[in-house]
PDB file of N, CA and C in Angstrom:
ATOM      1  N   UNK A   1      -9.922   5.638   7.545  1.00  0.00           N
ATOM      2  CA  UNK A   1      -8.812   4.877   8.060  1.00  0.00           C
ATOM      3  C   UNK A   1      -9.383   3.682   8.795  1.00  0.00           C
ATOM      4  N   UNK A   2      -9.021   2.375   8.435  1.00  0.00           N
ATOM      5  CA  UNK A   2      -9.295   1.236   9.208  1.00  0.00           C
ATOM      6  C   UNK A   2      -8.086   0.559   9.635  1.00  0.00           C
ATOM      7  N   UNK A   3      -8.280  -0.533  10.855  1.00  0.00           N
ATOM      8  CA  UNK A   3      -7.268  -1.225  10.727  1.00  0.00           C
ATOM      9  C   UNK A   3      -7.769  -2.382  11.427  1.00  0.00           C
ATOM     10  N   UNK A   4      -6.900  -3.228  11.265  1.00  0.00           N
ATOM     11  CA  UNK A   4      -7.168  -4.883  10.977  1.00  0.00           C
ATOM     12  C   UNK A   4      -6.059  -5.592  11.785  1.00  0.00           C
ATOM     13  N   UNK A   5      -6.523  -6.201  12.786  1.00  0.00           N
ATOM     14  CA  UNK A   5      -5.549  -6.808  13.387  1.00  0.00           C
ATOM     15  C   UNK A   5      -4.726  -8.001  12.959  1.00  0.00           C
ATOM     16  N   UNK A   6      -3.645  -8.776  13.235  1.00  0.00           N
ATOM     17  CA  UNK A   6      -2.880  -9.785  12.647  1.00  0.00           C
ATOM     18  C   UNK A   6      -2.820 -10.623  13.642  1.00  0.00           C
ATOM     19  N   UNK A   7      -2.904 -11.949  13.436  1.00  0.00           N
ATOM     20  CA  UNK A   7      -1.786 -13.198  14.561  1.00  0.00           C
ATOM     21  C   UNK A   7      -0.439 -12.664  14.812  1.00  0.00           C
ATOM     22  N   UNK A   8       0.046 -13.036  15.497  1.00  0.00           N
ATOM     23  CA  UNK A   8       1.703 -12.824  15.466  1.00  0.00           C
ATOM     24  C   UNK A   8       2.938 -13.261  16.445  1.00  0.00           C
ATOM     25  N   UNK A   9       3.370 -13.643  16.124  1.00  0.00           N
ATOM     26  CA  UNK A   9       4.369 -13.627  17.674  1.00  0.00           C
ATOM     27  C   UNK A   9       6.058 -13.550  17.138  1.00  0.00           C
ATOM     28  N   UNK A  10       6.052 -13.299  16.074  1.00  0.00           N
ATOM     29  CA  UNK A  10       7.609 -13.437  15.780  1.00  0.00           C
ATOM     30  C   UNK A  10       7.930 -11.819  15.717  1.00  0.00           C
ATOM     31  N   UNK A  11       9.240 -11.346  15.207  1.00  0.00           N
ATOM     32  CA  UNK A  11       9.531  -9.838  15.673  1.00  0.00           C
ATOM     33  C   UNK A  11       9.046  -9.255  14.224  1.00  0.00           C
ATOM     34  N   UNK A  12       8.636  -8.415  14.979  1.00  0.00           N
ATOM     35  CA  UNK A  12       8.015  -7.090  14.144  1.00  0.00           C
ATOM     36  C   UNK A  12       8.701  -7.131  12.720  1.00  0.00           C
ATOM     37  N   UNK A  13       8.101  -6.386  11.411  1.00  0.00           N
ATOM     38  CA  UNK A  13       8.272  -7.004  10.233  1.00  0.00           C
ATOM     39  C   UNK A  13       9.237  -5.383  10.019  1.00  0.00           C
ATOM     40  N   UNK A  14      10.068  -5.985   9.147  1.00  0.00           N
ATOM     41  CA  UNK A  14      10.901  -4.492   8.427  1.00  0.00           C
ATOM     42  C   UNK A  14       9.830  -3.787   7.545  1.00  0.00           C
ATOM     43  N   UNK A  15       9.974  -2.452   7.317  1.00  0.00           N
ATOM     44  CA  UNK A  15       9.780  -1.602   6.612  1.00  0.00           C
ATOM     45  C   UNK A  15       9.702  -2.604   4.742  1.00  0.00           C
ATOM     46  N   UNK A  16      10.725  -2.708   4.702  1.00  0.00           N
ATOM     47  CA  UNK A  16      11.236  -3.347   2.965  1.00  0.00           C
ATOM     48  C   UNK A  16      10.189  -4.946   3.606  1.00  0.00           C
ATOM     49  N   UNK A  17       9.820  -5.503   4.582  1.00  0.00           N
ATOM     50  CA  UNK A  17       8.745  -6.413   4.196  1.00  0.00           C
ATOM     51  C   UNK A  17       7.245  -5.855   3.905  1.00  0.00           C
ATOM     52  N   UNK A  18       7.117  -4.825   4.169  1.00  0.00           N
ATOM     53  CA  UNK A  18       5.688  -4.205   4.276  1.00  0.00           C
ATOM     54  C   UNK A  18       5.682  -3.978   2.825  1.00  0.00           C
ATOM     55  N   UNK A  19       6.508  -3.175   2.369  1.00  0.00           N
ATOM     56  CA  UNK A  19       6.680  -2.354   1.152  1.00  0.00           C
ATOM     57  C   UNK A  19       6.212  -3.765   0.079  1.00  0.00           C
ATOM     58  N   UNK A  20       7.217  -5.359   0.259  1.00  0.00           N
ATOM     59  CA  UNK A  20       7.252  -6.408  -0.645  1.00  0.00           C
ATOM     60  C   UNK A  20       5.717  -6.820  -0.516  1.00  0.00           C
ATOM     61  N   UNK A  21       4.847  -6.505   0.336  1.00  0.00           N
ATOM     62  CA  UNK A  21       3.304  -7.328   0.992  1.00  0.00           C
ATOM     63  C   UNK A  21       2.706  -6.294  -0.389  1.00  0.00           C
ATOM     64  N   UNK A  22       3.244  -5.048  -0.004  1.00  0.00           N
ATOM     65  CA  UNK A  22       2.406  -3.470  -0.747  1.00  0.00           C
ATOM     66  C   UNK A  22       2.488  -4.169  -2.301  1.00  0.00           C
ATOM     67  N   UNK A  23       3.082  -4.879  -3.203  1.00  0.00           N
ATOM     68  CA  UNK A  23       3.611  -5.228  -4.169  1.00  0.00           C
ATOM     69  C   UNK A  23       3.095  -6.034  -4.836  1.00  0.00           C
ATOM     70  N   UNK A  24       2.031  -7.036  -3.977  1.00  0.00           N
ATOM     71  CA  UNK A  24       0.639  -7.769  -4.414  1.00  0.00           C
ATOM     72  C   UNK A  24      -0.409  -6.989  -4.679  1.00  0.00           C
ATOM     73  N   UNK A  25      -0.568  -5.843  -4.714  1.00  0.00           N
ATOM     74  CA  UNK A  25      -1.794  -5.478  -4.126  1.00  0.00           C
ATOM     75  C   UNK A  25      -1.868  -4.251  -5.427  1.00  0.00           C
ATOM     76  N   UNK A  26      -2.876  -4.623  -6.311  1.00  0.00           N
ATOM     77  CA  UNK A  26      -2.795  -4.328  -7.992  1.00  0.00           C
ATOM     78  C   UNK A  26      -3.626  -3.374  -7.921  1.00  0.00           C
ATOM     79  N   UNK A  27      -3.870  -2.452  -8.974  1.00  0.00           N
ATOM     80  CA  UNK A  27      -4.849  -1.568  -9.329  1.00  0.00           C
ATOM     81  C   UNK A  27      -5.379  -2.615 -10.343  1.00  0.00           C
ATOM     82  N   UNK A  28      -6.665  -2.575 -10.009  1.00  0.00           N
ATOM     83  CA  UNK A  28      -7.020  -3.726 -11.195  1.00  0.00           C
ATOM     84  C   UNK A  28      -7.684  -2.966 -12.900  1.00  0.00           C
ATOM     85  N   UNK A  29      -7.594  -1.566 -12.455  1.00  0.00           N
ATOM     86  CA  UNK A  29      -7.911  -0.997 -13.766  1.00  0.00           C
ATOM     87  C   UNK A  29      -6.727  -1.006 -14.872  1.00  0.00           C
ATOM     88  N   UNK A  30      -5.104  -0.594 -13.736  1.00  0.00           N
ATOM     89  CA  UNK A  30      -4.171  -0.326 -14.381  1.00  0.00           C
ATOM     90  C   UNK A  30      -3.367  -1.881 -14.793  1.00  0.00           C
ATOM     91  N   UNK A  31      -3.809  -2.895 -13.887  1.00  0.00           N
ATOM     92  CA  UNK A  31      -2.797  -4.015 -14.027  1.00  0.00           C
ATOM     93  C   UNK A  31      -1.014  -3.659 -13.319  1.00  0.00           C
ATOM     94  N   UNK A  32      -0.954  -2.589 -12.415  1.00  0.00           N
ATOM     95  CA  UNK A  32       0.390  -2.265 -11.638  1.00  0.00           C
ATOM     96  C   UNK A  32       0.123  -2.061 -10.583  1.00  0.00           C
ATOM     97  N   UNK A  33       1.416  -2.649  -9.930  1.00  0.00           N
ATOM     98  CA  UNK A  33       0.711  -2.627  -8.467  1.00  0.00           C
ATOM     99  C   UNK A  33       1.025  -1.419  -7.850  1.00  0.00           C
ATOM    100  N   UNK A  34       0.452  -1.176  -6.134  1.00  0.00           N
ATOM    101  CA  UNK A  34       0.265   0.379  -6.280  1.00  0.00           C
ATOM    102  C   UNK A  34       1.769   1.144  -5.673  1.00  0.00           C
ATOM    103  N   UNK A  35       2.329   0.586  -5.219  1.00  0.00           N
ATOM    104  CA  UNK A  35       3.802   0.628  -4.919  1.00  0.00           C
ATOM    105  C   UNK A  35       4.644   1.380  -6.320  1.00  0.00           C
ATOM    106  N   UNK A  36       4.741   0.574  -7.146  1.00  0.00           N
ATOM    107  CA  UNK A  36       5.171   1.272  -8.481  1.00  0.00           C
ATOM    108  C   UNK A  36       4.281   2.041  -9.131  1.00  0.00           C
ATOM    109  N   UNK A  37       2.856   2.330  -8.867  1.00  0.00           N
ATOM    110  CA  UNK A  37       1.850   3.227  -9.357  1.00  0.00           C
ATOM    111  C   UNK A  37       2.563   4.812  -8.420  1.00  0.00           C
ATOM    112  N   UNK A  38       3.268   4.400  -7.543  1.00  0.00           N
ATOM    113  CA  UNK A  38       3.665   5.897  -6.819  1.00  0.00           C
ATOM    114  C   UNK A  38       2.517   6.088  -5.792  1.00  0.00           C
ATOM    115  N   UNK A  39       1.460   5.339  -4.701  1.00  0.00           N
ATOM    116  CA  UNK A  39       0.528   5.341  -4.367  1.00  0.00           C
ATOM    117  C   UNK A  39       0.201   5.399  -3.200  1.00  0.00           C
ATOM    118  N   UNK A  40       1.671   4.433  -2.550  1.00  0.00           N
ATOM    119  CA  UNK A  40       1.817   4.394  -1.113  1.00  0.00           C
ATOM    120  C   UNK A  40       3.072   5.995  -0.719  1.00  0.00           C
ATOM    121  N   UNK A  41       2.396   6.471   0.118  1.00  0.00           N
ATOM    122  CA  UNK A  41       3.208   7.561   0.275  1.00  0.00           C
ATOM    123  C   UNK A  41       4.341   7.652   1.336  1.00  0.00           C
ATOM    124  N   UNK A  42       3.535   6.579   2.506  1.00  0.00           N
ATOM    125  CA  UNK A  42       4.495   6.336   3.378  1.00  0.00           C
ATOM    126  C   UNK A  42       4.198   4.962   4.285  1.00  0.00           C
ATOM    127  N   UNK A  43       4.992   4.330   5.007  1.00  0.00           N
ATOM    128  CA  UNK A  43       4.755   3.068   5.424  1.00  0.00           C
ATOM    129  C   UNK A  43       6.025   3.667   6.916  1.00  0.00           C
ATOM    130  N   UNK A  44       5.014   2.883   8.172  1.00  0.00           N
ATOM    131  CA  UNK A  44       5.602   3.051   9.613  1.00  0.00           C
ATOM    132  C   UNK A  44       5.743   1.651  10.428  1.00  0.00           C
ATOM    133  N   UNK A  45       6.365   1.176  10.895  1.00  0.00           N
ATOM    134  CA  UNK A  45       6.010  -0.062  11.714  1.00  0.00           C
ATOM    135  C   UNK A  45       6.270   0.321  13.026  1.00  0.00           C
ATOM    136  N   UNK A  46       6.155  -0.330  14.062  1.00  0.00           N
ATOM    137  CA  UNK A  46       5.894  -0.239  15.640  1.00  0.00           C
ATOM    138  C   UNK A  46       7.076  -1.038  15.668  1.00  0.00           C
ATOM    139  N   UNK A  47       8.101  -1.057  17.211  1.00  0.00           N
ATOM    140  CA  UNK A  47       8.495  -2.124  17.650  1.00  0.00           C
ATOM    141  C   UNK A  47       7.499  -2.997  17.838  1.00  0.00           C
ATOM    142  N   UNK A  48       6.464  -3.271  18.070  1.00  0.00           N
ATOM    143  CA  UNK A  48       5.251  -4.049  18.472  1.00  0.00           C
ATOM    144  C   UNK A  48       4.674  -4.494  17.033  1.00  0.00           C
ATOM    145  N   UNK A  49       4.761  -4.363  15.912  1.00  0.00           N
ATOM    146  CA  UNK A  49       4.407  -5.081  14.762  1.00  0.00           C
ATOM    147  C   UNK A  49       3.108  -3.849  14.578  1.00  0.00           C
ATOM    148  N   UNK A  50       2.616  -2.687  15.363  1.00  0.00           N
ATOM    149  CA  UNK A  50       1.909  -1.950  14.395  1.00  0.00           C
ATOM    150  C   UNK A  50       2.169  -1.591  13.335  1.00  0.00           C
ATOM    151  N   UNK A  51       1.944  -1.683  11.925  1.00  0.00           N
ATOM    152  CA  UNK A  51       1.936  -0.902  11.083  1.00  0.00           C
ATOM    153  C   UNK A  51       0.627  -0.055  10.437  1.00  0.00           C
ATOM    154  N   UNK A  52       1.293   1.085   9.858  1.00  0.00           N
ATOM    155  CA  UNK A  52       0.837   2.304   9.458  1.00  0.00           C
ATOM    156  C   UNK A  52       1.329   2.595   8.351  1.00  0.00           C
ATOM    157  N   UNK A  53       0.107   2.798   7.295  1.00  0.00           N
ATOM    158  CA  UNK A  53       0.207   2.855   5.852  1.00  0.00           C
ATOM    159  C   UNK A  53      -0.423   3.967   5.236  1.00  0.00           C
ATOM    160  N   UNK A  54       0.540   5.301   4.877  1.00  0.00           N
ATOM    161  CA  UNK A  54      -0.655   6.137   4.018  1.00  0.00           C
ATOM    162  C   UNK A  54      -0.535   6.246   2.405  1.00  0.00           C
ATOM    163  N   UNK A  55      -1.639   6.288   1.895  1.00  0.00           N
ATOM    164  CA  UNK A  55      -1.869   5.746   0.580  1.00  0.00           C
ATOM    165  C   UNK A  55      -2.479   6.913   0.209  1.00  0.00           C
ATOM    166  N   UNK A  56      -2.692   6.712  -1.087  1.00  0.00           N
ATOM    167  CA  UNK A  56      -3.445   7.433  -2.080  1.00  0.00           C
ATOM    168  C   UNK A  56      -4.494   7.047  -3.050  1.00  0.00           C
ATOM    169  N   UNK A  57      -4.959   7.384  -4.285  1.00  0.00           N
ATOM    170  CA  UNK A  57      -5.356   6.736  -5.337  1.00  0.00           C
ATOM    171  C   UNK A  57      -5.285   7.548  -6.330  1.00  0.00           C
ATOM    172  N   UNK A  58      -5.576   6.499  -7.447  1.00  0.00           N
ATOM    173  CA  UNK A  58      -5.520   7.465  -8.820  1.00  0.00           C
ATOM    174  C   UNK A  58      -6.103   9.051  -8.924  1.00  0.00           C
ATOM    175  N   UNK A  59      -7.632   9.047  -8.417  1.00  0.00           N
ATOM    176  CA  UNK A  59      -8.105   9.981  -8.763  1.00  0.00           C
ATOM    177  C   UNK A  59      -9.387   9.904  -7.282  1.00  0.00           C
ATOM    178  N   UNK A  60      -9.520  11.262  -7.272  1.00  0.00           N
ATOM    179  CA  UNK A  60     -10.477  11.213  -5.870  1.00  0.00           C
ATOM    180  C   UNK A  60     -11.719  10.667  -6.580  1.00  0.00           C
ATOM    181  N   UNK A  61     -12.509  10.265  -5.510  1.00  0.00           N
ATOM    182  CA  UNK A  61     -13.709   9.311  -5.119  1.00  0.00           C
ATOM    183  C   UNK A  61     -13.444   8.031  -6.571  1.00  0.00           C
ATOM    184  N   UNK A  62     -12.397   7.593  -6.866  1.00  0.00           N
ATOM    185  CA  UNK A  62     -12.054   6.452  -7.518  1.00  0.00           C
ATOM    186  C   UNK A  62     -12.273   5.456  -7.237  1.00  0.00           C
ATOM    187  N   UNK A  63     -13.556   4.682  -8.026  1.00  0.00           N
ATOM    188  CA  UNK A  63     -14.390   3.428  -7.420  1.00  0.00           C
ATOM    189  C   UNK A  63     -14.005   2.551  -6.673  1.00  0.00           C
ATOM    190  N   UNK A  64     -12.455   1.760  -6.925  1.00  0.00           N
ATOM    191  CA  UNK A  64     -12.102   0.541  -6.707  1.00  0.00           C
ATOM    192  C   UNK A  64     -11.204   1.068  -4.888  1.00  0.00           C
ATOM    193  N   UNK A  65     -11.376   2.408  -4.434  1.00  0.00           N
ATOM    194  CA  UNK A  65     -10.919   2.687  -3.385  1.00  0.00           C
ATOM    195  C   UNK A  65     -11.337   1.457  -2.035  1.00  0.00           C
ATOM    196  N   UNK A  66     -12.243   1.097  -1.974  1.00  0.00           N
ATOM    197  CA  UNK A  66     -12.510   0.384  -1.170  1.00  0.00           C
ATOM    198  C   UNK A  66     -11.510  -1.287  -1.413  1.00  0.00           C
ATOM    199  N   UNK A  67     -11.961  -1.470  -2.753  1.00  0.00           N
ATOM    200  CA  UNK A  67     -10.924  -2.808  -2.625  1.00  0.00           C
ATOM    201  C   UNK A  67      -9.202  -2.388  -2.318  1.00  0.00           C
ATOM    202  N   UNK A  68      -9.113  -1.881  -2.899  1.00  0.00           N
ATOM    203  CA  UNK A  68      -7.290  -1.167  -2.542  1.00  0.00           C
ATOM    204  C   UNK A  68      -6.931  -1.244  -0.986  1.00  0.00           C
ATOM    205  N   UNK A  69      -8.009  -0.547  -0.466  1.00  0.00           N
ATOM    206  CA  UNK A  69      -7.664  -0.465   0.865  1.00  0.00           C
ATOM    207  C   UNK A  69      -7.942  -2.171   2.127  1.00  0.00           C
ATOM    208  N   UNK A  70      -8.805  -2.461   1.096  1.00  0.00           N
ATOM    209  CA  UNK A  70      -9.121  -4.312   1.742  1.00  0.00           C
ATOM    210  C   UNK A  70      -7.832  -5.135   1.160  1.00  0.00           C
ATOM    211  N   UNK A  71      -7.205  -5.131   0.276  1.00  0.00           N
ATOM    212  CA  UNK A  71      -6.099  -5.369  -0.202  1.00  0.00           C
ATOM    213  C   UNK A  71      -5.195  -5.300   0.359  1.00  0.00           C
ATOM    214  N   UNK A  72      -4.688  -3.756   0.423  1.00  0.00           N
ATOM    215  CA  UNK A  72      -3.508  -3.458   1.631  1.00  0.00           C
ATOM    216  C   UNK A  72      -3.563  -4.311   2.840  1.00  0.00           C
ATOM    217  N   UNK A  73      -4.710  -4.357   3.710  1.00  0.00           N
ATOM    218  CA  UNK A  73      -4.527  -4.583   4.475  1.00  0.00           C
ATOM    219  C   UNK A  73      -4.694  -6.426   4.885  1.00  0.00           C
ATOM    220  N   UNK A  74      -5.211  -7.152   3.531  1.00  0.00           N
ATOM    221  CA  UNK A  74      -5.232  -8.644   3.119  1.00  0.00           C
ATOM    222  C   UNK A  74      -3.675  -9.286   3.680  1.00  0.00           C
ATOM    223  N   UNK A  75      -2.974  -8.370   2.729  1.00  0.00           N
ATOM    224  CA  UNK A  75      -1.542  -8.701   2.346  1.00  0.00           C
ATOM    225  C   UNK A  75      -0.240  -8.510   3.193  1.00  0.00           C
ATOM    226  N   UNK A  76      -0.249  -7.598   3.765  1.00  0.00           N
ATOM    227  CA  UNK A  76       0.074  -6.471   4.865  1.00  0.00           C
ATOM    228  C   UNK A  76       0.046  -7.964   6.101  1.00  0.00           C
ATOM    229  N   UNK A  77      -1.107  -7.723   6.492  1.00  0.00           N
ATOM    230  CA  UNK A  77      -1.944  -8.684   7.757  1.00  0.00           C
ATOM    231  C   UNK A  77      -0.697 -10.093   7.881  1.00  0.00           C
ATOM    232  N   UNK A  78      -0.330 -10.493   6.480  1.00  0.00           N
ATOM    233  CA  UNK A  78      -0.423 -11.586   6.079  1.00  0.00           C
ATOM    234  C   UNK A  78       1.583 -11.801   6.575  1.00  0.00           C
ATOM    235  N   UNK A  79       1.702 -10.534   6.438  1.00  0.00           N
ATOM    236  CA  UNK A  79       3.417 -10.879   6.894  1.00  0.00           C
ATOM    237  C   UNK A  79       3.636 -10.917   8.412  1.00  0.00           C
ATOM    238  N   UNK A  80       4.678 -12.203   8.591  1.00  0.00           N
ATOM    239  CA  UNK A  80       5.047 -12.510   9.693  1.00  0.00           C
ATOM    240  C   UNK A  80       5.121 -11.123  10.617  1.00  0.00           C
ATOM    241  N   UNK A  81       4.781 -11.324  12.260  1.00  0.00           N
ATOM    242  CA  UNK A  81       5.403 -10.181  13.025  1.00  0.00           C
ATOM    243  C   UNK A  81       4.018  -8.888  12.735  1.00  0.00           C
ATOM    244  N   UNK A  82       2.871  -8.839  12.451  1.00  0.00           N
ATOM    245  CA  UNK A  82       2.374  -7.838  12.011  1.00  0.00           C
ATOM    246  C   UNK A  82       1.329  -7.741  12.958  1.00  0.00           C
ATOM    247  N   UNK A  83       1.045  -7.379  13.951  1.00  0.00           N
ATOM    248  CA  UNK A  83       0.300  -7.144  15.146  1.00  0.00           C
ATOM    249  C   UNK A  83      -1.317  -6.630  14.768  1.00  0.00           C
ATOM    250  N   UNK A  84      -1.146  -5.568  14.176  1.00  0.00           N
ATOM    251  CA  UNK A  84      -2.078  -4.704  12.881  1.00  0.00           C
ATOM    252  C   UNK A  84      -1.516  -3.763  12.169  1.00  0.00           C
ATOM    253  N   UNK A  85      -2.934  -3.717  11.380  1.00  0.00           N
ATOM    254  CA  UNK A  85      -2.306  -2.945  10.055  1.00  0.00           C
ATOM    255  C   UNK A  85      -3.686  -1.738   9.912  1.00  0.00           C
ATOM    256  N   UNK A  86      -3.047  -0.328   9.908  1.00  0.00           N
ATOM    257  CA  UNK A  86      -3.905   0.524   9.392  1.00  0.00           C
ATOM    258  C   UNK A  86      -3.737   1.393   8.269  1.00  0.00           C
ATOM    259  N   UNK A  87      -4.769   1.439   7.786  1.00  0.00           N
ATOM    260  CA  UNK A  87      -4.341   2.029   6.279  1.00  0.00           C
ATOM    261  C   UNK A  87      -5.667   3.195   5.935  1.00  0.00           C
ATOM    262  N   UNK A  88      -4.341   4.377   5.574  1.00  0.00           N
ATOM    263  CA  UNK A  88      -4.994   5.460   5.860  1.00  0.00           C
ATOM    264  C   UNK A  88      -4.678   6.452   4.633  1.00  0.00           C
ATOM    265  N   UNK A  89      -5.999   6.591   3.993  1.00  0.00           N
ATOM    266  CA  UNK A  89      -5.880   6.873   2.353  1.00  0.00           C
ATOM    267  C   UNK A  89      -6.051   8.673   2.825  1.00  0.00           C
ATOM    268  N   UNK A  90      -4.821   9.127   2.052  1.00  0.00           N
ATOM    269  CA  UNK A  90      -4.728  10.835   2.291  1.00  0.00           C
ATOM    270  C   UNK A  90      -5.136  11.549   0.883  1.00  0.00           C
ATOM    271  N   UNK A  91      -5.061  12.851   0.527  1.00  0.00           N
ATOM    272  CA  UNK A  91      -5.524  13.111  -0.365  1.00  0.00           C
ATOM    273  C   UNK A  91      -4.666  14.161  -0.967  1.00  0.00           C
ATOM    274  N   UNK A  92      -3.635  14.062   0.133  1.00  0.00           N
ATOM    275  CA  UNK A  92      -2.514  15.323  -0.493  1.00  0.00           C
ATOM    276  C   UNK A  92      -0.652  14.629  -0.076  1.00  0.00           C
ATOM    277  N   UNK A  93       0.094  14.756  -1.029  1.00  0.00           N
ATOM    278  CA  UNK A  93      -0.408  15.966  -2.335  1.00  0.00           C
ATOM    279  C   UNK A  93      -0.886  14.242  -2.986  1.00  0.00           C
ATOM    280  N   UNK A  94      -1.565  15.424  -3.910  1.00  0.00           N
ATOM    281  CA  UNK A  94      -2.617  14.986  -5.251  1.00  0.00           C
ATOM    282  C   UNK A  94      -1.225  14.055  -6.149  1.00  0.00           C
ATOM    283  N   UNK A  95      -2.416  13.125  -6.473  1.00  0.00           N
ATOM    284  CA  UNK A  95      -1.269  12.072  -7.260  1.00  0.00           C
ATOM    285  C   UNK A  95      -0.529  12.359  -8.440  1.00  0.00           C
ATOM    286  N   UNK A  96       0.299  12.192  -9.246  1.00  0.00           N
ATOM    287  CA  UNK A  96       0.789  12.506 -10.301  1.00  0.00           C
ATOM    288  C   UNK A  96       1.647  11.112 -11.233  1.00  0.00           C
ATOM    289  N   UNK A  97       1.091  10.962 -12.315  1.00  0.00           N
ATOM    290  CA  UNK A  97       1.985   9.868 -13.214  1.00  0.00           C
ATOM    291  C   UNK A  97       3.309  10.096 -12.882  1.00  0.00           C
ATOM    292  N   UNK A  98       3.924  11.340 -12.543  1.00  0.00           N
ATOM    293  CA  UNK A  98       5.399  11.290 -11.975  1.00  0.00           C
ATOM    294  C   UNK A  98       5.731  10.983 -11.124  1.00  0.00           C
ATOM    295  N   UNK A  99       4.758  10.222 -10.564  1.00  0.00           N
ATOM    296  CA  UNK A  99       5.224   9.465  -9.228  1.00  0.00           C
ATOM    297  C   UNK A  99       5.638   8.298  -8.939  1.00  0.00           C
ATOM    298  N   UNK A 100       5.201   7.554 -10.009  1.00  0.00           N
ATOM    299  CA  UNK A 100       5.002   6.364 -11.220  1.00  0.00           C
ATOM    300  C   UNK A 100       6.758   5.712 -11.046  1.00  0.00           C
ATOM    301  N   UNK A 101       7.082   4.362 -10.761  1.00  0.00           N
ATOM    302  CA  UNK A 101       8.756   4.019 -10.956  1.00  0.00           C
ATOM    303  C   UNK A 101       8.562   3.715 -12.662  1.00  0.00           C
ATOM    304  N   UNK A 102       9.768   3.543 -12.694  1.00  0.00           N
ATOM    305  CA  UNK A 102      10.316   3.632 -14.506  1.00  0.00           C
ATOM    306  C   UNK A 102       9.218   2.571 -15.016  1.00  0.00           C
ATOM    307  N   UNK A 103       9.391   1.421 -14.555  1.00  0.00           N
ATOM    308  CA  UNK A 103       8.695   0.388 -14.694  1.00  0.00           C
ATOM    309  C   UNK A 103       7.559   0.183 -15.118  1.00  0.00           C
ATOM    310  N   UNK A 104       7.024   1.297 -14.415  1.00  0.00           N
ATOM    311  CA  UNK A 104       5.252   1.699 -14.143  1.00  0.00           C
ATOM    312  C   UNK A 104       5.028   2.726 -15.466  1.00  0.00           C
ATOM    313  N   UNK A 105       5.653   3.359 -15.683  1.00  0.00           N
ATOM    314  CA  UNK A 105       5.693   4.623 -16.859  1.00  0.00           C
ATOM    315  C   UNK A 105       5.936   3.429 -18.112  1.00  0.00           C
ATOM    316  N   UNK A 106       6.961   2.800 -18.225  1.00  0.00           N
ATOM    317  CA  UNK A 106       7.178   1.710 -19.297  1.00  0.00           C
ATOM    318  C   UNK A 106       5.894   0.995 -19.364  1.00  0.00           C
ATOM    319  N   UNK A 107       5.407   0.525 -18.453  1.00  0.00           N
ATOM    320  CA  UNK A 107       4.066  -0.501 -18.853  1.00  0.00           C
ATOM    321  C   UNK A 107       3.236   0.345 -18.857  1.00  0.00           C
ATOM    322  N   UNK A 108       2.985   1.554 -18.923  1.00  0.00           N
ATOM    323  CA  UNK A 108       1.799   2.499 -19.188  1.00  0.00           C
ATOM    324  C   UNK A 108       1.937   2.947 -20.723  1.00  0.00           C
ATOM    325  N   UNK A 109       3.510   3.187 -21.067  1.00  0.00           N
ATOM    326  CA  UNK A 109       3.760   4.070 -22.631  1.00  0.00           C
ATOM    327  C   UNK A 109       3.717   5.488 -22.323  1.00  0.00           C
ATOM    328  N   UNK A 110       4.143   5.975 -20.932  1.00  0.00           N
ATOM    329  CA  UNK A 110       4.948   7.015 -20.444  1.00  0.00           C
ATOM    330  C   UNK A 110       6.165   7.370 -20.828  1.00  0.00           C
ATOM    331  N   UNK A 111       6.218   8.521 -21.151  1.00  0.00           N
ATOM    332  CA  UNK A 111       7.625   8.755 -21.228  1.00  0.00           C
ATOM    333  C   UNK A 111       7.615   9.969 -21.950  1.00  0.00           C
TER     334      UNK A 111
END
């Protein structure tokens, strides 16, 4: 778990802005980002602009884990109101393609 502080001075960012930041931030094996990969499990903000991000990944010790998590927190950082950002990759439960939005299953050939 790391976290990364932000500039800030405007009010703390909504939930649905964190989620839209989460939405840049690609699996670069899959080409989807990890939001519709089913990846982020949960997202918290502070009255104070902390946010708190727990994530996942495809598959344990999955190479590109380190960029994912420099990512999140690139993008994240980057929305108005965001004091810091920590992002904290869990390991349960274990990921599943059914976690996947329609979208994500369609551009895979799920179904």
């Amino acid at each position: 778990m790391n976290e990364v502080s932000a500039a800030g001075g405007a009010a703390a960012p909504t939930v649905e802005q964190v989620y839209e930041a989460l939405k840049q931030v690609y699996d670069p094996e899959l080409g989807i980002n990890i939001v519709d990969l089913g990846l982020v499990y949960d997202v918290s903000v502070s009255d104070e602009g902390d946010v708190h991000i727990e994530y996942t990944l495809t598959t344990m010790g999955c190479p590109i884990g380190p960029l994912i998590e420099q990512q999140i927190q690139m993008h994240v950082a980057q929305v108005p109101g965001v004091r810091s950002v920590t992002a904290e990759m869990v390991l349960r439960p274990a990921w599943s393609p059914e976690m996947m939005s329609e979208e994500a299953k369609a551009a895979l050939g799920f179904f």
